[in-house]
C-alpha atoms as a PDB file:
ATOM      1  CA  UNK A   1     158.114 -65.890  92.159  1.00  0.00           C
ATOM      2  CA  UNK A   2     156.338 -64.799  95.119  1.00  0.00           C
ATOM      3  CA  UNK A   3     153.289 -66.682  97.048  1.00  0.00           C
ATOM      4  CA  UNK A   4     150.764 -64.775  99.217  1.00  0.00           C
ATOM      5  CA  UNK A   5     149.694 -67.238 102.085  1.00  0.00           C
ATOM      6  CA  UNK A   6     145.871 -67.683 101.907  1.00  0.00           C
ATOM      7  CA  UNK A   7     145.035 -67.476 105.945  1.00  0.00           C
ATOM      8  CA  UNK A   8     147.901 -64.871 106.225  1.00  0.00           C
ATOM      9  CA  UNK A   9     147.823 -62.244 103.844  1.00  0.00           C
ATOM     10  CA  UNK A  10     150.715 -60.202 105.472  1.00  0.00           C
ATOM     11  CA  UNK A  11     152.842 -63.219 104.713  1.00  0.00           C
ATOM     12  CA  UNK A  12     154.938 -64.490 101.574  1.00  0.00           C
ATOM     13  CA  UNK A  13     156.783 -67.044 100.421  1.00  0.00           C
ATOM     14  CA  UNK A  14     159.852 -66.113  97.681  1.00  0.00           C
ATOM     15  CA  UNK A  15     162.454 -67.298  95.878  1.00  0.00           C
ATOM     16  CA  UNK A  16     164.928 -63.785  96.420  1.00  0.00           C
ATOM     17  CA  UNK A  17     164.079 -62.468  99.351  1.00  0.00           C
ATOM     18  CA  UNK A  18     167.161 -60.185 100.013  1.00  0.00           C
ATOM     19  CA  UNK A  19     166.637 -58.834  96.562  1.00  0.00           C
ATOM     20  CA  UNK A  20     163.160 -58.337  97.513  1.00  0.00           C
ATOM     21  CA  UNK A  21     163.765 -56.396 100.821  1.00  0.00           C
ATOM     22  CA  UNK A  22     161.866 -59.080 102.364  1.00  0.00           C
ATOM     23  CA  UNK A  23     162.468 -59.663 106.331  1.00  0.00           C
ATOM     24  CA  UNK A  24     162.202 -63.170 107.611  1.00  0.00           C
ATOM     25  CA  UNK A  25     158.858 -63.911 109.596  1.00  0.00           C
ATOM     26  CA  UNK A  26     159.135 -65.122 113.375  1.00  0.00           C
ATOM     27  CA  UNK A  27     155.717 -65.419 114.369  1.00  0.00           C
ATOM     28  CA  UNK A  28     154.953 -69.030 116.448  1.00  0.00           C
ATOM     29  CA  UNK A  29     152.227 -69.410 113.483  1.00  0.00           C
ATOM     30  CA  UNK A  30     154.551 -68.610 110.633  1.00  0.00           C
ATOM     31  CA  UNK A  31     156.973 -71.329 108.724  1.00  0.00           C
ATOM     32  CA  UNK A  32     160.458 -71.668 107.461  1.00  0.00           C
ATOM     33  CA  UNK A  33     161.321 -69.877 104.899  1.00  0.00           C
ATOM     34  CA  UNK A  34     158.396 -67.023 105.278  1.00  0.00           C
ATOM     35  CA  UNK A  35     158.961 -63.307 105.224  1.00  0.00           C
ATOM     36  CA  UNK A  36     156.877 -60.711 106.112  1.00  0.00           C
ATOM     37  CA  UNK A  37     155.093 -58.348 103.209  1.00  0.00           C
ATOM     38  CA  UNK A  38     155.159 -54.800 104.215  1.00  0.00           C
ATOM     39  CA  UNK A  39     157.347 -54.711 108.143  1.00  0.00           C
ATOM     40  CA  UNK A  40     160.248 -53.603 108.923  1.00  0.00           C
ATOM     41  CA  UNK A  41     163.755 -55.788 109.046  1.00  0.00           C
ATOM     42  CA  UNK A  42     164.560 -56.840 112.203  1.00  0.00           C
ATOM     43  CA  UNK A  43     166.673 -59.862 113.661  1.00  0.00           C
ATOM     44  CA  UNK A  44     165.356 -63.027 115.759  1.00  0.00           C
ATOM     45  CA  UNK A  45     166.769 -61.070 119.160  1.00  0.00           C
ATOM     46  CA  UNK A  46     165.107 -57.373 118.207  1.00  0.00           C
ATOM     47  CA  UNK A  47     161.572 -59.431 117.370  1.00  0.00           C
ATOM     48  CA  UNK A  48     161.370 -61.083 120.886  1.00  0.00           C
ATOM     49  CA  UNK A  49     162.830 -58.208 122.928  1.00  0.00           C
ATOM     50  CA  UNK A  50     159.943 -55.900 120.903  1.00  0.00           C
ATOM     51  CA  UNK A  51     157.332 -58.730 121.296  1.00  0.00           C
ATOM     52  CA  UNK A  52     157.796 -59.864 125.088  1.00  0.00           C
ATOM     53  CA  UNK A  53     155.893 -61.870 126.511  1.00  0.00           C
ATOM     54  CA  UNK A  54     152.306 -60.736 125.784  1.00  0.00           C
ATOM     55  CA  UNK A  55     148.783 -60.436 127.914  1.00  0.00           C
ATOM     56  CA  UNK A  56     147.909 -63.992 126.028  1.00  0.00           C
ATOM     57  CA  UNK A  57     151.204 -65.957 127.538  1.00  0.00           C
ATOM     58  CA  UNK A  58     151.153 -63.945 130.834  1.00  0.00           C
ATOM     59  CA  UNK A  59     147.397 -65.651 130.854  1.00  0.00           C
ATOM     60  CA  UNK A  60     148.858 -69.416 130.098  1.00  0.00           C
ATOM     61  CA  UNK A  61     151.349 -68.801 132.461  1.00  0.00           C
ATOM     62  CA  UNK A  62     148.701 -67.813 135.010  1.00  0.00           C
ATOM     63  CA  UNK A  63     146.753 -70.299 134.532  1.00  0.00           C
ATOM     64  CA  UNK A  64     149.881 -73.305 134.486  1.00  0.00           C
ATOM     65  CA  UNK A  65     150.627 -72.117 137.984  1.00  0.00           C
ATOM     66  CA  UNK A  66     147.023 -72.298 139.518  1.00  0.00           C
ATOM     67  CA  UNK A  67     147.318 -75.619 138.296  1.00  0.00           C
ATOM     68  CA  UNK A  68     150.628 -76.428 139.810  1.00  0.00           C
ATOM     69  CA  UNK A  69     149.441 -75.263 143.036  1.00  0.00           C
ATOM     70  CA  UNK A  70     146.433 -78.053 142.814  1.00  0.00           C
ATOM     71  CA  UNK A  71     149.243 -80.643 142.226  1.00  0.00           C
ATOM     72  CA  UNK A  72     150.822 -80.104 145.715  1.00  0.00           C
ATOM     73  CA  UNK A  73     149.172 -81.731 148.994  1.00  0.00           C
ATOM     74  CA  UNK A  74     149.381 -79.979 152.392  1.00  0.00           C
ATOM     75  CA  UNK A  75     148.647 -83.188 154.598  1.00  0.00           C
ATOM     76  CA  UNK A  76     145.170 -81.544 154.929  1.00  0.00           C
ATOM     77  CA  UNK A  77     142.457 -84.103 156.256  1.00  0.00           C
ATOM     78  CA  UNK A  78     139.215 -83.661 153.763  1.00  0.00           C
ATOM     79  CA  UNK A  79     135.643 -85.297 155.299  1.00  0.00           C
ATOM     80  CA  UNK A  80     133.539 -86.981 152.474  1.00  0.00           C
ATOM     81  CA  UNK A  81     130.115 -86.890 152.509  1.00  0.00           C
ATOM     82  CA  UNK A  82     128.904 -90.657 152.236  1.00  0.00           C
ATOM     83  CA  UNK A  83     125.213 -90.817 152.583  1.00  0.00           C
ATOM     84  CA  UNK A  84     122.295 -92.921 150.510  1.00  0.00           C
ATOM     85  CA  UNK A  85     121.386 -91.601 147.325  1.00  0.00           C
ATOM     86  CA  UNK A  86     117.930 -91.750 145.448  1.00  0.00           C
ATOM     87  CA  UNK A  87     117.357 -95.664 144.701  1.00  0.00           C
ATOM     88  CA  UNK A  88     117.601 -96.541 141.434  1.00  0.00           C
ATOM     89  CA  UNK A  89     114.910 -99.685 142.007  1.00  0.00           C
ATOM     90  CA  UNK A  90     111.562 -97.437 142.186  1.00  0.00           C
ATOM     91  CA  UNK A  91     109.744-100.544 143.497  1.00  0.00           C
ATOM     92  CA  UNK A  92     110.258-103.838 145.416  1.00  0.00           C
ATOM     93  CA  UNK A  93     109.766-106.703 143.201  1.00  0.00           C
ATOM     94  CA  UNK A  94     107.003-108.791 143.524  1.00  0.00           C
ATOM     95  CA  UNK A  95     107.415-111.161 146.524  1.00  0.00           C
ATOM     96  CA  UNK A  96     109.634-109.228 148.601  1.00  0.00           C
ATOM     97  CA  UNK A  97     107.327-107.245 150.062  1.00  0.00           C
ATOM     98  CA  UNK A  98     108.369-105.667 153.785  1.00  0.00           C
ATOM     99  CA  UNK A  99     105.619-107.098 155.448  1.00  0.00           C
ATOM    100  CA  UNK A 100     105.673-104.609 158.152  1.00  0.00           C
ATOM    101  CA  UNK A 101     108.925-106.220 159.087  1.00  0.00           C
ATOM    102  CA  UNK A 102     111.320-104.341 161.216  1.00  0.00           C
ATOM    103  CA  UNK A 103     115.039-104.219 161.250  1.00  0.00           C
ATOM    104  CA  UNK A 104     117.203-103.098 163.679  1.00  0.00           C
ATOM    105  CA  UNK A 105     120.626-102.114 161.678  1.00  0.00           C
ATOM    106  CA  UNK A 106     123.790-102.251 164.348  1.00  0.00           C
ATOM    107  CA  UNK A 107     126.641-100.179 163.820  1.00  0.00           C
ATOM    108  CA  UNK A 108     129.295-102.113 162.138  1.00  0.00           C
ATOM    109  CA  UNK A 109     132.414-103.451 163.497  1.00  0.00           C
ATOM    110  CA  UNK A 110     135.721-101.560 161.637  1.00  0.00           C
ATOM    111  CA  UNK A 111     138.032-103.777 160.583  1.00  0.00           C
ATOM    112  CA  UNK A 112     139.826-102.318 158.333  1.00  0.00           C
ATOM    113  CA  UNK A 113     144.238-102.323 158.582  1.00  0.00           C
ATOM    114  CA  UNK A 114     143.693 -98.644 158.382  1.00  0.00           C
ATOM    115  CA  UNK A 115     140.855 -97.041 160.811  1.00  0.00           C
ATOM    116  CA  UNK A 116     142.676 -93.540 161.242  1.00  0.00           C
ATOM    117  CA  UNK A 117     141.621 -92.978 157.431  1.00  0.00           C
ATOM    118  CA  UNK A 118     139.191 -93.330 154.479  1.00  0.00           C
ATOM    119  CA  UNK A 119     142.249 -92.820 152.180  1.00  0.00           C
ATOM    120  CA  UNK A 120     144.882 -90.512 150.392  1.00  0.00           C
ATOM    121  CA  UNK A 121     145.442 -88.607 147.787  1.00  0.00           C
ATOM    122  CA  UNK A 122     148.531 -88.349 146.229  1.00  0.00           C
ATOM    123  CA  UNK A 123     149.574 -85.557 144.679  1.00  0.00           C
ATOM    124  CA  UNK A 124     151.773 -85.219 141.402  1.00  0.00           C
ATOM    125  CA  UNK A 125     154.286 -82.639 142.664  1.00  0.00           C
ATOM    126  CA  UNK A 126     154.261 -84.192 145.938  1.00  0.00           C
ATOM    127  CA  UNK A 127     152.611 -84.009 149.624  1.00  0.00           C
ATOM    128  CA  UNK A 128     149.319 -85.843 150.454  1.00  0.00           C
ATOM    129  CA  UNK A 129     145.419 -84.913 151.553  1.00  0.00           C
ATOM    130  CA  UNK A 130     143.740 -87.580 153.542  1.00  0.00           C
ATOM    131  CA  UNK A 131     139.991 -88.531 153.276  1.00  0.00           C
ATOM    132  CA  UNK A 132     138.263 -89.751 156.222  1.00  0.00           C
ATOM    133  CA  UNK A 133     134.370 -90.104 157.134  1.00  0.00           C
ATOM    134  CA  UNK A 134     132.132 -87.626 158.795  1.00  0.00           C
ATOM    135  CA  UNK A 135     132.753 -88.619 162.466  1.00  0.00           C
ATOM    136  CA  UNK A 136     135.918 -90.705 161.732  1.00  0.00           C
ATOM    137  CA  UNK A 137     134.040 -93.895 161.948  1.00  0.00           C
ATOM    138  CA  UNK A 138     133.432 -95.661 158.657  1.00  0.00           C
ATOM    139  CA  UNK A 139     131.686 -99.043 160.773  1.00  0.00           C
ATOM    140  CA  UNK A 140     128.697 -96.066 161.290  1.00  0.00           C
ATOM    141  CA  UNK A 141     128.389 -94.629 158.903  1.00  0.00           C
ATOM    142  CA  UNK A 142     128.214 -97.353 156.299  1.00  0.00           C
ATOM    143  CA  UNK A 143     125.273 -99.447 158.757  1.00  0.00           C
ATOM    144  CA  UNK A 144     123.478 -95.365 158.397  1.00  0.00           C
ATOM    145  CA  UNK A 145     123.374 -95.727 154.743  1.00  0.00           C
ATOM    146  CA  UNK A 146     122.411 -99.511 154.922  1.00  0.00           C
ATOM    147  CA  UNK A 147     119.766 -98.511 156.926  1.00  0.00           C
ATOM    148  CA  UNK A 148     118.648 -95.329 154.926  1.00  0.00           C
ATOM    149  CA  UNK A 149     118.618 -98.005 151.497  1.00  0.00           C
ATOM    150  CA  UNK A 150     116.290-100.105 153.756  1.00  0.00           C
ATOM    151  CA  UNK A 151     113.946 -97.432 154.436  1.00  0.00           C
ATOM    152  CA  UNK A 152     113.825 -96.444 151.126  1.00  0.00           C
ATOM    153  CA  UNK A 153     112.440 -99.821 150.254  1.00  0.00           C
ATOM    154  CA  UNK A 154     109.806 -99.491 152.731  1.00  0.00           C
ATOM    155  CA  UNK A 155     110.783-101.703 155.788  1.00  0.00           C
ATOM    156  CA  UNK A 156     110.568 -99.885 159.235  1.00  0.00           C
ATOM    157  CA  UNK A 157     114.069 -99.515 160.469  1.00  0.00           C
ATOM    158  CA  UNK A 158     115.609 -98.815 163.565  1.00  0.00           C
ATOM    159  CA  UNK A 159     119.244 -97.547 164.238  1.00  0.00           C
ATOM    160  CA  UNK A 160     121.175 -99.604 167.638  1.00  0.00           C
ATOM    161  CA  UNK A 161     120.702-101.957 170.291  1.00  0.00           C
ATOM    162  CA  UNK A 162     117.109-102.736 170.927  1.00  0.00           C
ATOM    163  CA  UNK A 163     115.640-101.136 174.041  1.00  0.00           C
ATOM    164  CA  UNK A 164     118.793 -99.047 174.441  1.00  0.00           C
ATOM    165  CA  UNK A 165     119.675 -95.465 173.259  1.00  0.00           C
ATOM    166  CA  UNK A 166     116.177 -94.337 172.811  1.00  0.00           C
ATOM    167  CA  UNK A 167     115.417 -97.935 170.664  1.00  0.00           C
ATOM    168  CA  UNK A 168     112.165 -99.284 171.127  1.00  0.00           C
ATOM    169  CA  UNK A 169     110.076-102.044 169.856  1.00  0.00           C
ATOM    170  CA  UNK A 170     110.981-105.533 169.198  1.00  0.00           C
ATOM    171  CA  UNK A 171     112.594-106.223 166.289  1.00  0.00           C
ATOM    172  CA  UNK A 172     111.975-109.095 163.260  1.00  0.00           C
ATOM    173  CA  UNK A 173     115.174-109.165 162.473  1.00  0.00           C
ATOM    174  CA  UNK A 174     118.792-108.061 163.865  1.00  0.00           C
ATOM    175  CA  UNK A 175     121.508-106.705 161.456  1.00  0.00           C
ATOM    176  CA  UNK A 176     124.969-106.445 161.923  1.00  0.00           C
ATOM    177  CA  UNK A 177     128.052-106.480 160.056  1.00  0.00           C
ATOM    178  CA  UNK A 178     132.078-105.993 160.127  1.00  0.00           C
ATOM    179  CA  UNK A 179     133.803-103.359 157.188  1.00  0.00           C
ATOM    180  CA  UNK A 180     136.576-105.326 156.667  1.00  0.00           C
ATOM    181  CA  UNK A 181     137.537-102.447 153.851  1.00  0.00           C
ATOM    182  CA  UNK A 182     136.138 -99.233 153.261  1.00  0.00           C
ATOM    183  CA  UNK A 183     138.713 -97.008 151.039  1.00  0.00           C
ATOM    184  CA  UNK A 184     138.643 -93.998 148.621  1.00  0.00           C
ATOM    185  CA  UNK A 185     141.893 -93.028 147.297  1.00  0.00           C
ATOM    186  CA  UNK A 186     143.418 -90.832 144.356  1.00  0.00           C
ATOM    187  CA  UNK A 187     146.098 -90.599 142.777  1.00  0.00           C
ATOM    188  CA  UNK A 188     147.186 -87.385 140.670  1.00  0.00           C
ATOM    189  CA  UNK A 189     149.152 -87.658 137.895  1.00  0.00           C
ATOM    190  CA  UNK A 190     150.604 -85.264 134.394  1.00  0.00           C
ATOM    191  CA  UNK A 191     147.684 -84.594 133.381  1.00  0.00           C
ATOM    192  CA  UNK A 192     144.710 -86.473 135.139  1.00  0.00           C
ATOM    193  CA  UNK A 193     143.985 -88.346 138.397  1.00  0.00           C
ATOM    194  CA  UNK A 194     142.892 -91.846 138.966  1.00  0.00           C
ATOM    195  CA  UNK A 195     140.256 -92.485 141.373  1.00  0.00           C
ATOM    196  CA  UNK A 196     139.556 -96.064 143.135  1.00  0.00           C
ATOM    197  CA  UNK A 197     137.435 -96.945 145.730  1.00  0.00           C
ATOM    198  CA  UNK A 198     137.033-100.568 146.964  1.00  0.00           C
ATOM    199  CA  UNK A 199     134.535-102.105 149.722  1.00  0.00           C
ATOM    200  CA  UNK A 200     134.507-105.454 151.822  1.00  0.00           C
ATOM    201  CA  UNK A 201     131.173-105.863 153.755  1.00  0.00           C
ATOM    202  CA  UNK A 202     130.301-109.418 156.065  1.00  0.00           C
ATOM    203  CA  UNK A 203     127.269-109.401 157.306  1.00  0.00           C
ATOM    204  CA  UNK A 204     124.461-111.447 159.389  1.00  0.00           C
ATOM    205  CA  UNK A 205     121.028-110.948 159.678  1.00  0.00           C
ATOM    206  CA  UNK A 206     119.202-112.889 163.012  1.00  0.00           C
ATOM    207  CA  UNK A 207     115.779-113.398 162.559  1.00  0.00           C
ATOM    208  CA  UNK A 208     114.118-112.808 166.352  1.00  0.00           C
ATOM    209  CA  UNK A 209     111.388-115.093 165.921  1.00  0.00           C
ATOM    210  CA  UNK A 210     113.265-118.593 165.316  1.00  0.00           C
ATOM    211  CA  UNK A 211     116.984-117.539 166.287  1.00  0.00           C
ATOM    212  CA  UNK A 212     118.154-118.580 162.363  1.00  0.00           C
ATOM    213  CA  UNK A 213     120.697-116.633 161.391  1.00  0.00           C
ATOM    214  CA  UNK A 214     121.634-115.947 157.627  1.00  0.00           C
ATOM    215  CA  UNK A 215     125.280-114.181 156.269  1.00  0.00           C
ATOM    216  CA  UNK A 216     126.745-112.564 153.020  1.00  0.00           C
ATOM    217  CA  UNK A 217     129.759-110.861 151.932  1.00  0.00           C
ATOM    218  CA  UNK A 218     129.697-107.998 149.853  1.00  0.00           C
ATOM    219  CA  UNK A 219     132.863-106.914 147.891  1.00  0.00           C
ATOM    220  CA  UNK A 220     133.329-104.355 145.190  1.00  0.00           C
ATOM    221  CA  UNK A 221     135.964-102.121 143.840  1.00  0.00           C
ATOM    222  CA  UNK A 222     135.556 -99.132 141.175  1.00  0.00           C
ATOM    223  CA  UNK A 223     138.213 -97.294 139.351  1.00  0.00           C
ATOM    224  CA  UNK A 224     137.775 -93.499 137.243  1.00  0.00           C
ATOM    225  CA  UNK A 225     140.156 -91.405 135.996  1.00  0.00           C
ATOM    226  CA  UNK A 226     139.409 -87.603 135.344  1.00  0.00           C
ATOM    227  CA  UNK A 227     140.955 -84.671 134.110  1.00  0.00           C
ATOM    228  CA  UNK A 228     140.697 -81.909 137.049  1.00  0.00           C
ATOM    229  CA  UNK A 229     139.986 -83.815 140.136  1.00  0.00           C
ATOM    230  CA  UNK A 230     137.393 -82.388 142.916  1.00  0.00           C
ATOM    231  CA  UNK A 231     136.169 -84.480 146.158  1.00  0.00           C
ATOM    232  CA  UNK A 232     132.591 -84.502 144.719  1.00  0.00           C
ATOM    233  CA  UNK A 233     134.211 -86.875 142.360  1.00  0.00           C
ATOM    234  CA  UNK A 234     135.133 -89.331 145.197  1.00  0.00           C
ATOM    235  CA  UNK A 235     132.114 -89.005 147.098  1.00  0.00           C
ATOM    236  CA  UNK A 236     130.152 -90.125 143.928  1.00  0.00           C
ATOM    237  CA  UNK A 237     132.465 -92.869 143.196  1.00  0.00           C
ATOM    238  CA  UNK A 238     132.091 -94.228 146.565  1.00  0.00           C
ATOM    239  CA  UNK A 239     127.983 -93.026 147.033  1.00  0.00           C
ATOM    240  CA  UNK A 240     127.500 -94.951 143.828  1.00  0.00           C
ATOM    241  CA  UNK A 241     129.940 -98.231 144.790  1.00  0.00           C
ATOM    242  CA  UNK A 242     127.768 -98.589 148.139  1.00  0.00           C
ATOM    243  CA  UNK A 243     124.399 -97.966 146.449  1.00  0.00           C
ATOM    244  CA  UNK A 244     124.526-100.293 143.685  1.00  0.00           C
ATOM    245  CA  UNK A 245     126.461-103.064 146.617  1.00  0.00           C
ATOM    246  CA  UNK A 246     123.432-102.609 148.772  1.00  0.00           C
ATOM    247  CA  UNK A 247     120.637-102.520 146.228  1.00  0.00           C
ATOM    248  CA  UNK A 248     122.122-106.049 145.059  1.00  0.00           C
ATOM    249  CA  UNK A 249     122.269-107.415 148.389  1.00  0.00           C
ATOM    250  CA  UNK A 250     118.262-106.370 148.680  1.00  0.00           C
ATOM    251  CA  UNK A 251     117.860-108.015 145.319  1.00  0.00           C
ATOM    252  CA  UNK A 252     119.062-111.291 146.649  1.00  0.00           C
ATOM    253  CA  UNK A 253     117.212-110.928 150.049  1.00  0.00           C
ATOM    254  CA  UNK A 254     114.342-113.141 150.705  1.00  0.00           C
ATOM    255  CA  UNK A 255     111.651-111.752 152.659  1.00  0.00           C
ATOM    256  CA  UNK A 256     109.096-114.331 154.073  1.00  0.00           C
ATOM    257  CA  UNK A 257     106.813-115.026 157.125  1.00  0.00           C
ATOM    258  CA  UNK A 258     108.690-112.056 158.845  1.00  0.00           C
ATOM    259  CA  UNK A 259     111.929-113.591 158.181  1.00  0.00           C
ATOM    260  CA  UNK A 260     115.035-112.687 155.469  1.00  0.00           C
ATOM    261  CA  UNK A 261     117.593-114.911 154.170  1.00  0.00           C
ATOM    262  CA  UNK A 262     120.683-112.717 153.099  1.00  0.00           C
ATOM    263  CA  UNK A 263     122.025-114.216 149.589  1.00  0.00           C
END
């Protein structure tokens, strides 16, 4: 009895084979007991020392070690680009108006255990690449984006110490703040790479007029895990933590008689 394989018509599947003058099939799509219609006999060794290693596995191959070579870190220090992104609240809600109220943003204090680094990445076959801020200092650059997410909401905003470094004006309110953590790490692993990013923000408004003086904390943390891992993929996981931290610290603000109340 002989059975023709549907999907491979050059294959069979028989009860005598020898009697036949059938040779056994070793294909990597082909299944015990399988022989091949109309080739010629050949043993397991002749069939891979004919076959080789064809354009298709050189290809895999190829493309297995251009992955491999992702997977190793050269201590390399990568800077992040950590900036304000488009607001996601297209309008202040009602009572929380700006007022024409201005707000001087001071760069924050760094607090962090680790200031020599945003974070790491590990990698799976070993080494690391470091992340780190534009300008190494993360107390900057995160009161820059607080003030950018102000602006965007329509308050006038000013970046320093009143009256120095080109400051001018008196300010309704003073704005400072200490990042007591600012990290965005990854960790590669078979197959994927985890991605976690975690932020600690105290701050204190003044308000000039009266000398009150409100505070909040702000504390979030964010975890994704991806297939092929890029630094765009950090930089949104971290863009997005600080936008959606700041646009619920504005949601909280009170705004009144050119005055805020943090929380």
């Amino acid at each position: 009895m002989v059975s023709v394989r549907t999907v491979r018509p050059d294959i069979v599947n028989v009860h005598f084979p020898k009697e036949l003058g059938l040779c056994p099939a070793f294909d990597l799509f082909t299944l015990p007991g399988e022989y091949y219609r109309d080739r010629p006999c050949q043993t397991k060794e002749d069939h891979v020392k004919q076959k080789g290693f064809g354009p298709q596995y050189r290809a895999i191959g190829l493309t297995v070690l251009i992955c491999l070579s992702g997977c190793v870190g050269s201590g390399d220090v990568v800077k992040l680009d950590v900036r304000a992104l488009p607001s996601t609240q297209v309008a202040l809600q009602a009572g929380k108006e700006p007022q024409n109220l201005t707000i001087f943003v001071m760069p924050f204090k760094d607090q962090r255990s680790r200031q020599d680094r945003l974070g790491v990445r590990t990698h799976f076959w070993g080494g690391v690449t470091q992340f780190d801020v534009e300008g190494s200092d993360a107390g900057e650059t995160v009161a820059r984006v607080l003030a950018d997410y102000l602006k965007q909401r329509g308050f006038t905003v000013g970046m320093g110490t009143p009256g120095v470094a080109g400051v001018e004006g008196k300010p309704d309110v003073i704005l400072t703040g200490r990042v007591i953590e600012f990290a965005g790490n990854a960790k590669s692993r078979f197959g994927n790479t985890l991605i976690m990013t975690s932020l600690k923000l105290a701050l204190k408004a003044e308000n000039t007029t009266d000398g009150s003086v409100t505070g909040m904390t702000m504390d979030d943390r964010r975890e994704v895990t991806v297939f092929s891992f890029e630094q765009e993929d950090l930089e949104e996981l971290a863009n997005k933590m600080l936008r959606e931290s700041i646009e619920k610290l504005l949601q909280d603000m009170k705004v009144a008689q050119g005055k805020v109340q943090l929380g």
